[in-house]
Structures are given as C-alpha cells and as structure tokens.
N, C-alpha and C. Protein backbone atom coordinates (compact mmCIF):
# COMPACT_ATOMS: atom_id res chain seq x y z
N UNK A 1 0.84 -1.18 0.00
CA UNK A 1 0.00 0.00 0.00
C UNK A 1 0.89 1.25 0.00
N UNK A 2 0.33 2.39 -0.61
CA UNK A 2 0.78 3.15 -0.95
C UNK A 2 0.32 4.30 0.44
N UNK A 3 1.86 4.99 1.06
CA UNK A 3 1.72 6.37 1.64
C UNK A 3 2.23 7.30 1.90
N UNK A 4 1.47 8.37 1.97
CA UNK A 4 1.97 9.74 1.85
C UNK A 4 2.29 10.57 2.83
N UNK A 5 4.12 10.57 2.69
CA UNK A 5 5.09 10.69 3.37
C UNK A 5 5.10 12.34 3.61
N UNK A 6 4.90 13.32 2.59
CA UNK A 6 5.08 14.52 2.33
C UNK A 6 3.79 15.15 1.51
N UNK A 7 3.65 16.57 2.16
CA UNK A 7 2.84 17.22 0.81
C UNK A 7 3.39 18.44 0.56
N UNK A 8 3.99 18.43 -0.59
CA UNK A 8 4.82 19.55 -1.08
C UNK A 8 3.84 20.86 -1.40
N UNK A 9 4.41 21.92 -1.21
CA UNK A 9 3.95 23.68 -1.85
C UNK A 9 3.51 23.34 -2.97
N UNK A 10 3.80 23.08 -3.57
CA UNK A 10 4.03 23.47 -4.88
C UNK A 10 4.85 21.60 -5.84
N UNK A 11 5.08 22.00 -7.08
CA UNK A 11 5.03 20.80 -7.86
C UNK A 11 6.78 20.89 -8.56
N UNK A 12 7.39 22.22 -7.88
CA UNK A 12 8.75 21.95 -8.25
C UNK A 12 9.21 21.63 -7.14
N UNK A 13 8.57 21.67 -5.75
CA UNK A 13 9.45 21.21 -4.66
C UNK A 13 8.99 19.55 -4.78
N UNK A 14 7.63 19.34 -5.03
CA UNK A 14 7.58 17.95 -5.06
C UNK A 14 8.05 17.20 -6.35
N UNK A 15 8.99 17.20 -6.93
CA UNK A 15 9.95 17.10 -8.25
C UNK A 15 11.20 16.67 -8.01
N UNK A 16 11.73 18.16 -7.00
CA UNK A 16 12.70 17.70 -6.18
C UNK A 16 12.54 16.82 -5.12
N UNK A 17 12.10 16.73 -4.65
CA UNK A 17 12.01 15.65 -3.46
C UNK A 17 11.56 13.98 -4.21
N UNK A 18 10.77 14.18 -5.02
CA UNK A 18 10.57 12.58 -5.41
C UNK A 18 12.21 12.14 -6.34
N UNK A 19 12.69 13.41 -7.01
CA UNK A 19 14.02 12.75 -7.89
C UNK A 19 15.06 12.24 -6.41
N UNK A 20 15.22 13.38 -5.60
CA UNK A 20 16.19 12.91 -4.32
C UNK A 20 16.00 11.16 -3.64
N UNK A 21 14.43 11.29 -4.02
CA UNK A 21 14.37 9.57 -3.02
C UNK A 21 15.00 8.76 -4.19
N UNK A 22 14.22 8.88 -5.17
CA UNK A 22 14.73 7.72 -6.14
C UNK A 22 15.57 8.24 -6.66
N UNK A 23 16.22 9.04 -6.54
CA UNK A 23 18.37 8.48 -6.43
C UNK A 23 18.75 8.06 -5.38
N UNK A 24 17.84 8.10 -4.47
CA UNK A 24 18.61 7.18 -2.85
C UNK A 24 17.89 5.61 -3.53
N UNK A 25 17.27 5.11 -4.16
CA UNK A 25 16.80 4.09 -4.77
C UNK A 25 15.54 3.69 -3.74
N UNK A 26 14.50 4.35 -3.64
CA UNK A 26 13.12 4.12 -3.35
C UNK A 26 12.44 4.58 -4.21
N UNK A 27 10.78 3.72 -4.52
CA UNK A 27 9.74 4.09 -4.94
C UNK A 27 9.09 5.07 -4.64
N UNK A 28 8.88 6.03 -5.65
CA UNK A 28 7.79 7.24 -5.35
C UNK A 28 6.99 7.36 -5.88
N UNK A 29 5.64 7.94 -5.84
CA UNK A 29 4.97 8.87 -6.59
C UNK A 29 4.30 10.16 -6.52
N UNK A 30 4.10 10.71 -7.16
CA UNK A 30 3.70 11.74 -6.46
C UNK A 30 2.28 12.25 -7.10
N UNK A 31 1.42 13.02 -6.79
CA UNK A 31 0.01 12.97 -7.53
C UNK A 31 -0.15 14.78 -6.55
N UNK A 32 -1.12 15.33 -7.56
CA UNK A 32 -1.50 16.11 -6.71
C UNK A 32 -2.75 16.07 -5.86
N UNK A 33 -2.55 17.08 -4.54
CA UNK A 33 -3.39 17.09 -3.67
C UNK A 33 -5.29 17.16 -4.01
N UNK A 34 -5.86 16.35 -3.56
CA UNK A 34 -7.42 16.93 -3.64
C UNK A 34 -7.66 18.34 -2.76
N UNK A 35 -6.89 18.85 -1.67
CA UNK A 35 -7.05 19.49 -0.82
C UNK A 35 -6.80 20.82 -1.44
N UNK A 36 -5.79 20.88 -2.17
CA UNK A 36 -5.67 22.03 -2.70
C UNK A 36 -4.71 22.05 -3.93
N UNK A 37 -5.19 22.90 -4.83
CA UNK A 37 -4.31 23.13 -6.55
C UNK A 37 -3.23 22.64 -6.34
N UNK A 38 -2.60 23.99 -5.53
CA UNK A 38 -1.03 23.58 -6.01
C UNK A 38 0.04 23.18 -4.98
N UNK A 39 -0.74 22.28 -4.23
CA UNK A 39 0.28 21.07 -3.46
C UNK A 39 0.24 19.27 -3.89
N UNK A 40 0.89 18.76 -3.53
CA UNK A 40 1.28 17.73 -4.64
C UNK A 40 1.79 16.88 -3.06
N UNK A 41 1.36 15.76 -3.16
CA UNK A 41 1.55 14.45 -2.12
C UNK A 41 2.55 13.75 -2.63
N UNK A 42 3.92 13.53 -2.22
CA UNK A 42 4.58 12.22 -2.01
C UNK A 42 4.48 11.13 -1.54
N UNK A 43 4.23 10.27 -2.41
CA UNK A 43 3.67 8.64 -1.68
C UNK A 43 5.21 7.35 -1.96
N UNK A 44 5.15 6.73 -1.04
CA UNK A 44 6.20 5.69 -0.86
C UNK A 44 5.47 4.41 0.04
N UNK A 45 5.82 3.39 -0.89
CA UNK A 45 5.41 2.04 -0.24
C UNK A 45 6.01 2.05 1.31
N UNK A 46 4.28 1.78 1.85
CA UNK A 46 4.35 1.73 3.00
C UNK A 46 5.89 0.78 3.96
N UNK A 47 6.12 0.18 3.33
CA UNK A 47 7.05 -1.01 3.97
C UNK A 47 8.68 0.40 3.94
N UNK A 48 8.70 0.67 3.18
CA UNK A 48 9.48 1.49 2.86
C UNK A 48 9.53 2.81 3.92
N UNK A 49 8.73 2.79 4.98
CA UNK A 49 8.27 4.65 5.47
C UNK A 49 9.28 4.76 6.15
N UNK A 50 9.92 3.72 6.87
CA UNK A 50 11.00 4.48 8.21
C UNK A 50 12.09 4.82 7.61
N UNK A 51 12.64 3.98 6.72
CA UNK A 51 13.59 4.32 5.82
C UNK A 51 13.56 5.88 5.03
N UNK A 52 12.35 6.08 4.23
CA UNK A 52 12.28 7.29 3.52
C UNK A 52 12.06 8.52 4.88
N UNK A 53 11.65 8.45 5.50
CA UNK A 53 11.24 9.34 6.46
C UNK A 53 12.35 9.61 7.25
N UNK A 54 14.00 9.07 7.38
CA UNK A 54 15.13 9.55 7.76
C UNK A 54 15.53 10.74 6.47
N UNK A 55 15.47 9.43 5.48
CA UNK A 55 16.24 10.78 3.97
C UNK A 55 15.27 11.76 4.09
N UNK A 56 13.85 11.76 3.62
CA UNK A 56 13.11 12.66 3.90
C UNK A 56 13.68 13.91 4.66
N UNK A 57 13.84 13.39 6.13
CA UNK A 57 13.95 14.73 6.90
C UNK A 57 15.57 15.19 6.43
N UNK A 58 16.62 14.52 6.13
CA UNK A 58 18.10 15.19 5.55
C UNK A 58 17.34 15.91 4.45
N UNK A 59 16.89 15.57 3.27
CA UNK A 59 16.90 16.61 2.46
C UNK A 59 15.77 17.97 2.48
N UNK A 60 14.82 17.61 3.42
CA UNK A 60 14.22 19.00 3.88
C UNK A 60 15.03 19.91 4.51
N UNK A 61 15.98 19.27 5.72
CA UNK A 61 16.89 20.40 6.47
C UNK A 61 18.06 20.78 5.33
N UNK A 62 18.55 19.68 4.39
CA UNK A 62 19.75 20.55 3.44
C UNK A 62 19.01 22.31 2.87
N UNK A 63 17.53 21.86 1.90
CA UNK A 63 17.01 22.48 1.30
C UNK A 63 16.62 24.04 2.07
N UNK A 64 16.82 24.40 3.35
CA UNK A 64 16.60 25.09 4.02
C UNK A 64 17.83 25.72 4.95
N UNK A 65 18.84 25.22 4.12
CA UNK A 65 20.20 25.81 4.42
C UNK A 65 20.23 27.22 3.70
C-alpha cells in the first residue's frame, strides 16, 4: 500500500524531493493534492516509510540551508 510521506507547496518542490528519493533508490509517486491546486503528495510504499522518512527529513533540512 501506498503512503503519503510529504505534501509539497508546490510541484517543483515535489519534483525535487521525489528525484532525491529515487536516487537514494526508493519508490515514489507523487500525484496532486485533492485538498488544494497547487500542493502535490509524495507517496512511498508503505514497507518502505522508516527508511524514507530519515532521507526525507536530511533533504528537507539541506534544502533550508
């Protein structure tokens, strides 16, 4: 099953963040939000969450350097 790890601003931050996982070699996808236009959900196989959810948080804190 598929879940959603992140919901990006916008559709160039969620771009960057799905290319960053899958060059760390995890499954992504990303779809946009029902909640609103222009945010966009990152989804990663559930089996996969603890793992993505370390890289996850490194490349949010790089991106905010």
């Amino acid at each position: 099953m598929w879940t959603v790890i992140y919901i990006a601003p916008n559709a160039k931050s969620a771009e960057r963040i799905q290319d960053r996982l899958t060059s760390e070699g995890f499954l992504v996808k990303m779809r946009a939000s029902n909640l609103a236009k222009q945010q966009y959900e990152i989804l990663v196989p559930e089996t996969e969450l603890d793992e993505v959810q370390e890289v996850l948080k490194d490349i949010l804190h790089s991106s905010h350097r």
